[in-house]
Protein backbone atom coordinates (compact mmCIF):
# COMPACT_ATOMS: atom_id res chain seq x y z
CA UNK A 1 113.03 105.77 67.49
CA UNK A 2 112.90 102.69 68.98
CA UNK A 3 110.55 101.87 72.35
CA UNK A 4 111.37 99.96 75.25
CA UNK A 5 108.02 98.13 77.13
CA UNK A 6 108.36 99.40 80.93
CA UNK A 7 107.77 96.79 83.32
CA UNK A 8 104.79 96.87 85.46
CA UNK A 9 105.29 95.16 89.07
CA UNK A 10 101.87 94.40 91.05
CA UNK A 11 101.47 93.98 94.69
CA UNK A 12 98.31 92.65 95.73
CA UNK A 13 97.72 93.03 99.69
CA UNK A 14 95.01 91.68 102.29
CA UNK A 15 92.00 93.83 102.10
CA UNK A 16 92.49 94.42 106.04
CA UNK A 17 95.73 96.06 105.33
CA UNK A 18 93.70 99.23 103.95
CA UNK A 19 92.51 101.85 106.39
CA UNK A 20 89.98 105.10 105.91
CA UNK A 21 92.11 108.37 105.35
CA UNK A 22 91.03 110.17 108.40
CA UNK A 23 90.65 113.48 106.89
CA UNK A 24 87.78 112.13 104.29
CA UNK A 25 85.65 115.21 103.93
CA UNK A 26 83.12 112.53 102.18
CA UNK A 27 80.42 110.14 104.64
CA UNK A 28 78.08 108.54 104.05
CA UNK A 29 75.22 107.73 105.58
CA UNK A 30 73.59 103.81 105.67
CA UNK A 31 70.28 105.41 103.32
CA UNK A 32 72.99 106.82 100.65
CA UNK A 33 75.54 103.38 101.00
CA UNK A 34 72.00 101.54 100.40
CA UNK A 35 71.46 103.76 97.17
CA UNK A 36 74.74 103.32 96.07
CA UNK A 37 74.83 99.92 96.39
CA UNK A 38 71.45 99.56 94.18
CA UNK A 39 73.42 101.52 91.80
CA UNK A 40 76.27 99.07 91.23
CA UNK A 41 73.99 96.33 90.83
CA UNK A 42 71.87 97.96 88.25
């Protein structure tokens, strides 16, 4: 059997193109973005 590579085709777009979903059931308050935030960095 022989495979064929599938072509991948990437769109980058402006980062003020994306939008919340409206329906998030998940917030977050500015105390939990804080500890998340601290999180990355570590």
């Amino acid at each position: 059997m022989t495979m064929h590579p599938r072509t991948v085709q990437i769109t980058f777009w402006p980062l003020d193109w994306l939008k919340p979903y409206a329906r998030n059931a998940k917030t977050h308050d500015a105390h939990q973005i804080a500890k998340i935030v601290a999180s990355m960095a570590d």
